[in-house]
C-alpha atoms as a PDB file:
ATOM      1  CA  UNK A   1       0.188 -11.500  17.633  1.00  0.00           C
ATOM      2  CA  UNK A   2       0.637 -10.140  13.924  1.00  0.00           C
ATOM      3  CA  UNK A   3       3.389  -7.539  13.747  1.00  0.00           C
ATOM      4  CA  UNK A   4       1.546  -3.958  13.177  1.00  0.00           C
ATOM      5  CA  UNK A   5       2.226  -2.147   9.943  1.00  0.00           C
ATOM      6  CA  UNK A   6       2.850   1.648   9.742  1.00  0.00           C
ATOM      7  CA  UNK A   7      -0.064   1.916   7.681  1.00  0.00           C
ATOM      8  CA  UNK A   8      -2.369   0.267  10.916  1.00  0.00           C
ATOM      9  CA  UNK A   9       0.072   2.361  13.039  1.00  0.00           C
ATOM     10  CA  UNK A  10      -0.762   5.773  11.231  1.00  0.00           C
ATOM     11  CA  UNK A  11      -4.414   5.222  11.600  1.00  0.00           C
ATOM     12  CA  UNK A  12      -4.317   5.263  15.468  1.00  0.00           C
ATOM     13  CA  UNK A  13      -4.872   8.018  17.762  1.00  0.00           C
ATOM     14  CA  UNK A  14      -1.400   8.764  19.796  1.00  0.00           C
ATOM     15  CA  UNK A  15      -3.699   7.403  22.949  1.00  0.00           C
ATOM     16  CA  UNK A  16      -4.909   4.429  21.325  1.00  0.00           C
ATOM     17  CA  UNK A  17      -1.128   4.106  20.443  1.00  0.00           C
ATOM     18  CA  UNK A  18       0.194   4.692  23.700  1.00  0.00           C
ATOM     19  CA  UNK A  19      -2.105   1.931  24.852  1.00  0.00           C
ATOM     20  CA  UNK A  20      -1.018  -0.440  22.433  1.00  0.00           C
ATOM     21  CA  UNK A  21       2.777   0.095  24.094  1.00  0.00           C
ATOM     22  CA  UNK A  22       2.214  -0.374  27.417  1.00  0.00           C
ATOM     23  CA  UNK A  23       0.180  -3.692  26.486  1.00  0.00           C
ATOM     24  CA  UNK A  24       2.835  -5.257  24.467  1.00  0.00           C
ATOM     25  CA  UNK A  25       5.369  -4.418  26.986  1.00  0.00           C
ATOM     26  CA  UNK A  26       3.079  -6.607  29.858  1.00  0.00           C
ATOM     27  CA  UNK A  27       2.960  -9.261  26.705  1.00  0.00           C
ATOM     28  CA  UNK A  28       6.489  -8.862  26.242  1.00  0.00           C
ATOM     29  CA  UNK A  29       7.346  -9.540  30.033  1.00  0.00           C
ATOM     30  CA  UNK A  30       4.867 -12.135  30.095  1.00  0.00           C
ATOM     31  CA  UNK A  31       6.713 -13.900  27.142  1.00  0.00           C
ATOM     32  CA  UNK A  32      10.568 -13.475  28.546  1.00  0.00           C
ATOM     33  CA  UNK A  33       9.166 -15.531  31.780  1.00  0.00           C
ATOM     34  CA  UNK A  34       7.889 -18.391  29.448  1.00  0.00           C
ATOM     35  CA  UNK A  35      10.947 -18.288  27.499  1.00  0.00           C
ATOM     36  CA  UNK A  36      13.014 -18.543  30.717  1.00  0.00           C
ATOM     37  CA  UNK A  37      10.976 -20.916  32.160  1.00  0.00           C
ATOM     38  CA  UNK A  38      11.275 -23.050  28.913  1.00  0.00           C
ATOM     39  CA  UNK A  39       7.649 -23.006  28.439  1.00  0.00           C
ATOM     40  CA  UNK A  40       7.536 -20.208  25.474  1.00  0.00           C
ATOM     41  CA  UNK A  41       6.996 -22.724  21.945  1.00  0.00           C
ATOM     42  CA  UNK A  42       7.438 -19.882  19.584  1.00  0.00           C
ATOM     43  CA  UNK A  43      10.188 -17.401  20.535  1.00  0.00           C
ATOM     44  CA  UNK A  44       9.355 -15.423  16.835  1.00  0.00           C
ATOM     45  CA  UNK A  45       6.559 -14.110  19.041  1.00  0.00           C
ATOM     46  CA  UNK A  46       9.530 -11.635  21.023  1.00  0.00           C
ATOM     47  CA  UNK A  47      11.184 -10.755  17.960  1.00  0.00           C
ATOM     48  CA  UNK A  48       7.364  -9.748  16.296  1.00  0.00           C
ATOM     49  CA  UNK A  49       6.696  -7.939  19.206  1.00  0.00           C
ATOM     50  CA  UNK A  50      10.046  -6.047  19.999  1.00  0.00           C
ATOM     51  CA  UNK A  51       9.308  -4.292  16.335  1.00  0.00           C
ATOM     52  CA  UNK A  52       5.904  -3.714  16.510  1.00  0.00           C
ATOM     53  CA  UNK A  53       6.462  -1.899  20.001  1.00  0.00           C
ATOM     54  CA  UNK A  54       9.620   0.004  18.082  1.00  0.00           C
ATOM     55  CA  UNK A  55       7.610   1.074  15.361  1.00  0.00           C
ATOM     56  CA  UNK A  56       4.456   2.856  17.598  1.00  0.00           C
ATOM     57  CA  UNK A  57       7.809   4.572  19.349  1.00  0.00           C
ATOM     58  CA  UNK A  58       9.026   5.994  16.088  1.00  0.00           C
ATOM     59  CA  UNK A  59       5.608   7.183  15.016  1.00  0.00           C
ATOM     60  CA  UNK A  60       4.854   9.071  17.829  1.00  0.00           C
ATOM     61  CA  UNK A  61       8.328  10.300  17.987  1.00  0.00           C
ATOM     62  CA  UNK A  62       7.934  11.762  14.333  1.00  0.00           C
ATOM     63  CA  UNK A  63       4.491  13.242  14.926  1.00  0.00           C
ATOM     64  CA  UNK A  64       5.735  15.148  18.311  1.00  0.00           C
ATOM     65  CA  UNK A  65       9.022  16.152  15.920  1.00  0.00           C
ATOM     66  CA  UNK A  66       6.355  17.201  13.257  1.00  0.00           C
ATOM     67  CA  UNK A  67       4.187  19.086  15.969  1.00  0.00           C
ATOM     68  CA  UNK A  68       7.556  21.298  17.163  1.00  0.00           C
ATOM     69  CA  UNK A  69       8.311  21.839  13.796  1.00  0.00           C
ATOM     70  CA  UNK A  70       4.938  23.085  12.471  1.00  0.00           C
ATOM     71  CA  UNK A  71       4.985  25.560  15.987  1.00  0.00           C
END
C-alpha cells in the first residue's frame, strides 16, 4: 500500500474516508500478526500505514473543527 497524500485525502467524501480507516486498521492488525509471527517481509508497510491512517484522522478532525467554527 502507497501512503495517501492530503491532496488524495482532501478529495474524499468524510464516508469514503471513514471507510478507508476502518480498512487500514483490519490491514494494520492483519500486518502486526505477520510481524509477530515472523512472517511480515517488509515491516515499512506498518510505518506507511500508521501515517496514512493518522492523516484521514487529522482531516476529518479539521473539517468537523471547520464545520463548528463556520456554525
Amino acid at each position: 500500500m502507497k501512503a495517501m497524500k492530503m491532496e488524495e485525502i482532501r478529495k474524499l467524501a468524510a464516508e469514503e474516508i471513514r471507510i478507508k480507516i476502518a480498512d487500514s486498521r483490519d490491514e494494520m492488525m492483519k500486518l502486526r500478526f505477520q510481524q509477530v509471527t515472523g512472517q511480515l517481509t517488509d515491516s515499512s508497510r506498518l510505518t506507511i500505514l500508521r501515517r496514512t491512517i493518522a492523516r484521514m484522522e487529522t482531516f476529518l478532525r479539521e473539517a468537523e473543527l471547520a464545520a463548528v467554527e463556520g456554525a
